[in-house]
C-alpha atoms as a PDB file:
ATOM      1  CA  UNK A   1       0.000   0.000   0.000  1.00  0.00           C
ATOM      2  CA  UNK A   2       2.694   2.146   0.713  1.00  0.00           C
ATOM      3  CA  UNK A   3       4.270   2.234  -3.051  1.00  0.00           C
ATOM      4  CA  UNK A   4       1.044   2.617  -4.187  1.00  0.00           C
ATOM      5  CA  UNK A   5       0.369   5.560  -2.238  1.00  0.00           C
ATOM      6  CA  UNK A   6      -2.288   4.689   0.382  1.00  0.00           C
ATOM      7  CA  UNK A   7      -0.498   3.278   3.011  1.00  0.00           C
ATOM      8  CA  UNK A   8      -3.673   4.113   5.470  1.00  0.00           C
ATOM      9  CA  UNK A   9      -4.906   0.840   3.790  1.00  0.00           C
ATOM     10  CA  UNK A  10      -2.584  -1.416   5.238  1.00  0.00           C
ATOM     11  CA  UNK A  11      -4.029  -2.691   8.015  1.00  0.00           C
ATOM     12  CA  UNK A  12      -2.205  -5.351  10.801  1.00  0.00           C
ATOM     13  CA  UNK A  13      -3.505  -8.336  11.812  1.00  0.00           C
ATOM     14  CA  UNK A  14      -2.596  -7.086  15.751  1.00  0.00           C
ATOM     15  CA  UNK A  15      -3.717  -3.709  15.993  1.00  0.00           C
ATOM     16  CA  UNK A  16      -5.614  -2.773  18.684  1.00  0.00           C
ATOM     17  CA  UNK A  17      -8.478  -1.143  17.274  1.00  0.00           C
ATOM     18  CA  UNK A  18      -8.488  -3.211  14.296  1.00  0.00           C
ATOM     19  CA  UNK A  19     -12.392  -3.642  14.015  1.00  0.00           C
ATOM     20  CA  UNK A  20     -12.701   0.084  14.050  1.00  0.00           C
ATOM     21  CA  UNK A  21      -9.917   0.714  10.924  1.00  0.00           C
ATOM     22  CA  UNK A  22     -11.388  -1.888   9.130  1.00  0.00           C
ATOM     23  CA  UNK A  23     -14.792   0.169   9.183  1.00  0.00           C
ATOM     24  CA  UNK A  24     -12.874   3.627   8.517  1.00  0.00           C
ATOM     25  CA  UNK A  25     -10.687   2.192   5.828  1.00  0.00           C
ATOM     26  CA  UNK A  26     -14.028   0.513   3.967  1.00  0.00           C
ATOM     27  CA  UNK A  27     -15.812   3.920   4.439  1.00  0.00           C
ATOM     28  CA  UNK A  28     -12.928   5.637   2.821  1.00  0.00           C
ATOM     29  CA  UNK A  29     -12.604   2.900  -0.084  1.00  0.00           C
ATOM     30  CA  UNK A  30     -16.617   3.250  -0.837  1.00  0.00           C
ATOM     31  CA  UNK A  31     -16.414   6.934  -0.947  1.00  0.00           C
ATOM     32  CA  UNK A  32     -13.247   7.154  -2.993  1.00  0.00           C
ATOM     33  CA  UNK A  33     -13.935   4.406  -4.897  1.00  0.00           C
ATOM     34  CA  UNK A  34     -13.324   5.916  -8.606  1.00  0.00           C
ATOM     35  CA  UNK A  35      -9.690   7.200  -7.181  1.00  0.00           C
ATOM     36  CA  UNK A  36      -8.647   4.007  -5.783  1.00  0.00           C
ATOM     37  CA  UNK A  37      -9.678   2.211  -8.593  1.00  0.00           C
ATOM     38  CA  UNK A  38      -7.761   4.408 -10.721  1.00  0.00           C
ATOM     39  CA  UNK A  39      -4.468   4.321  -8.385  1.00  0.00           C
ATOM     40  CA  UNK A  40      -4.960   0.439  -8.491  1.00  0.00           C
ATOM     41  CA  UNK A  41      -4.595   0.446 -12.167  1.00  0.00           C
ATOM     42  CA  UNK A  42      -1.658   2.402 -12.514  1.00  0.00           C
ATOM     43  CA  UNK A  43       0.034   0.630  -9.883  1.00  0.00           C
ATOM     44  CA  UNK A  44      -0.659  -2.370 -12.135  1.00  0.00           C
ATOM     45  CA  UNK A  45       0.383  -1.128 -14.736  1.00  0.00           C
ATOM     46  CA  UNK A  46       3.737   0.065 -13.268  1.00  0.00           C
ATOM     47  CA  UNK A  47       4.415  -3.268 -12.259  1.00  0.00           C
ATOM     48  CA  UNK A  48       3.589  -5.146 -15.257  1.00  0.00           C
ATOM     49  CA  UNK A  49       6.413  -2.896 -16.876  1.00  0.00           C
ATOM     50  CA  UNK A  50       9.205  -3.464 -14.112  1.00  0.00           C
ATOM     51  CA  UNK A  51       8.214  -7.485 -15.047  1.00  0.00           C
ATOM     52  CA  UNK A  52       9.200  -6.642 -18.585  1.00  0.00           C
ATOM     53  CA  UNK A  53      12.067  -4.827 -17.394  1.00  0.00           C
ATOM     54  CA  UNK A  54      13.321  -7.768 -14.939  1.00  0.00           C
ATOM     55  CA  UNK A  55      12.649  -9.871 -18.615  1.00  0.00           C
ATOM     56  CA  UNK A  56      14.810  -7.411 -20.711  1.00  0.00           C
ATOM     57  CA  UNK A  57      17.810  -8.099 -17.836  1.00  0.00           C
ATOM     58  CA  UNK A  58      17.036 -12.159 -17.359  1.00  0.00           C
ATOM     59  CA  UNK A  59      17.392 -11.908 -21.700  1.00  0.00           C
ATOM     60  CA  UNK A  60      21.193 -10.027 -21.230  1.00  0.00           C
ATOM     61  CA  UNK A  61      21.672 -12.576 -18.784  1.00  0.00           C
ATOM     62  CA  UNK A  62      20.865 -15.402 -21.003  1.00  0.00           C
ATOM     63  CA  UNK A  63      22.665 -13.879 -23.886  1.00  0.00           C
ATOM     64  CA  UNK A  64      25.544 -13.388 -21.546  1.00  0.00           C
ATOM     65  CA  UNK A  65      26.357 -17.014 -20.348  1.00  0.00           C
ATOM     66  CA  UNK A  66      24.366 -18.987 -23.427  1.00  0.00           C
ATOM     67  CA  UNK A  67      25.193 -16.987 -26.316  1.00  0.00           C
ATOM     68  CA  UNK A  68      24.296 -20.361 -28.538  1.00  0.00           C
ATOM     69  CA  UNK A  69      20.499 -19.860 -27.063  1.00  0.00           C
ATOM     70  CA  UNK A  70      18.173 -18.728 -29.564  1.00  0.00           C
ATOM     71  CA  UNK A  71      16.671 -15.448 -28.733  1.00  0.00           C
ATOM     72  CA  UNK A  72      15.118 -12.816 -30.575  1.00  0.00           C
ATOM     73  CA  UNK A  73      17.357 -10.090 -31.366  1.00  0.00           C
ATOM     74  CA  UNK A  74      14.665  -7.318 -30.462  1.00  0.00           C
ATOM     75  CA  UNK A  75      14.430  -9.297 -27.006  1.00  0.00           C
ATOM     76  CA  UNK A  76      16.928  -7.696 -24.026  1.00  0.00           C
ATOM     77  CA  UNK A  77      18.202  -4.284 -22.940  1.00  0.00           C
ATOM     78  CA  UNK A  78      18.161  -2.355 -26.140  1.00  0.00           C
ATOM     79  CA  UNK A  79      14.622  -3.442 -26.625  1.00  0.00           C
ATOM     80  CA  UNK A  80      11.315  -2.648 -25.349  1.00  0.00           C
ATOM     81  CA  UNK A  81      10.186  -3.832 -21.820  1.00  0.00           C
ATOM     82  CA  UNK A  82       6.285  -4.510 -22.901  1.00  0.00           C
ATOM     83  CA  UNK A  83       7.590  -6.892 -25.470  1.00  0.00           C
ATOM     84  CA  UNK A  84       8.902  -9.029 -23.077  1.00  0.00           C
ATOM     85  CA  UNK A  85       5.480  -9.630 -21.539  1.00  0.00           C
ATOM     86  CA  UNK A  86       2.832 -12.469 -22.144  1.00  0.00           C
ATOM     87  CA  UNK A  87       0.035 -11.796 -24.396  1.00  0.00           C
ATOM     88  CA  UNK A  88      -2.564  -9.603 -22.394  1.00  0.00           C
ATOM     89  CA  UNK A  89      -6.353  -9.362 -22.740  1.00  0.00           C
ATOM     90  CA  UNK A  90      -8.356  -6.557 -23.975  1.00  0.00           C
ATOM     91  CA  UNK A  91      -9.164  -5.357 -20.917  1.00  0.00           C
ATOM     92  CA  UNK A  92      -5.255  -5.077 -19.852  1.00  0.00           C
ATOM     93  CA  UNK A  93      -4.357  -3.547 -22.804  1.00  0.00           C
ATOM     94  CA  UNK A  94      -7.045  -1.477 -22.230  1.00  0.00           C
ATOM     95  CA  UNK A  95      -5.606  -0.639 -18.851  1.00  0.00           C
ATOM     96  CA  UNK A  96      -2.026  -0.191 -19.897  1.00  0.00           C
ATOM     97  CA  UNK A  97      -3.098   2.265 -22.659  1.00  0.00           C
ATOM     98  CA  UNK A  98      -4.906   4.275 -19.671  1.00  0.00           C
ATOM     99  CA  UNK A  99      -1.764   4.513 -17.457  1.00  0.00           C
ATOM    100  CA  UNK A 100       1.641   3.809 -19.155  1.00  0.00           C
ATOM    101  CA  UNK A 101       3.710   6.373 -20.189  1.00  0.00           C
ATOM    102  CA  UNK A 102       5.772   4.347 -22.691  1.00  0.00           C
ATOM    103  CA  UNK A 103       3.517   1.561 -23.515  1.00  0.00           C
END
């Protein structure tokens, strides 16, 4: 919650007055619904592209120590983090056309 922004949503298992945040932070979440929702997709969104980012270094790596591996030459560092990402539906494409900057 806290990289996301809303770390008044994290909520411990211990706290004393749990019962009473829970209410609050469900109150909060109804009211601001549209917002939330909104910072929940970008936060998605952001990670789905450090994913293709961590795929662009595991690609150098491969090339690196298996240089006999087959990969395609667009594939790695020089290359574009989203295309080192699974196929994604509509409605995630959808979503990453909302919120990336360099999708």
């Amino acid at each position: 919650m806290a990289d996301r922004g809303t770390p008044q949503f994290a909520l411990g298992v211990s706290d004393a007055g749990l019962g009473k945040r829970v209410h609050r932070v469900l109150t909060e979440l109804h009211q601001d619904a549209d917002q939330v929702r909104d910072g929940i997709g970008a936060t998605v969104v952001k990670n789905l592209e450090r994913m293709g980012v961590m795929g662009q270094i595991f690609v150098d790596h491969l090339r690196e120590r298996h240089p006999e591996m087959p990969i395609r030459p667009e594939l790695g560092g020089h290359g574009d983090p989203w295309d080192h990402l699974p196929p994604m539906s509509e409605k995630l494409r959808a979503l990453i056309a909302r919120h990336a900057k360099a999708a």
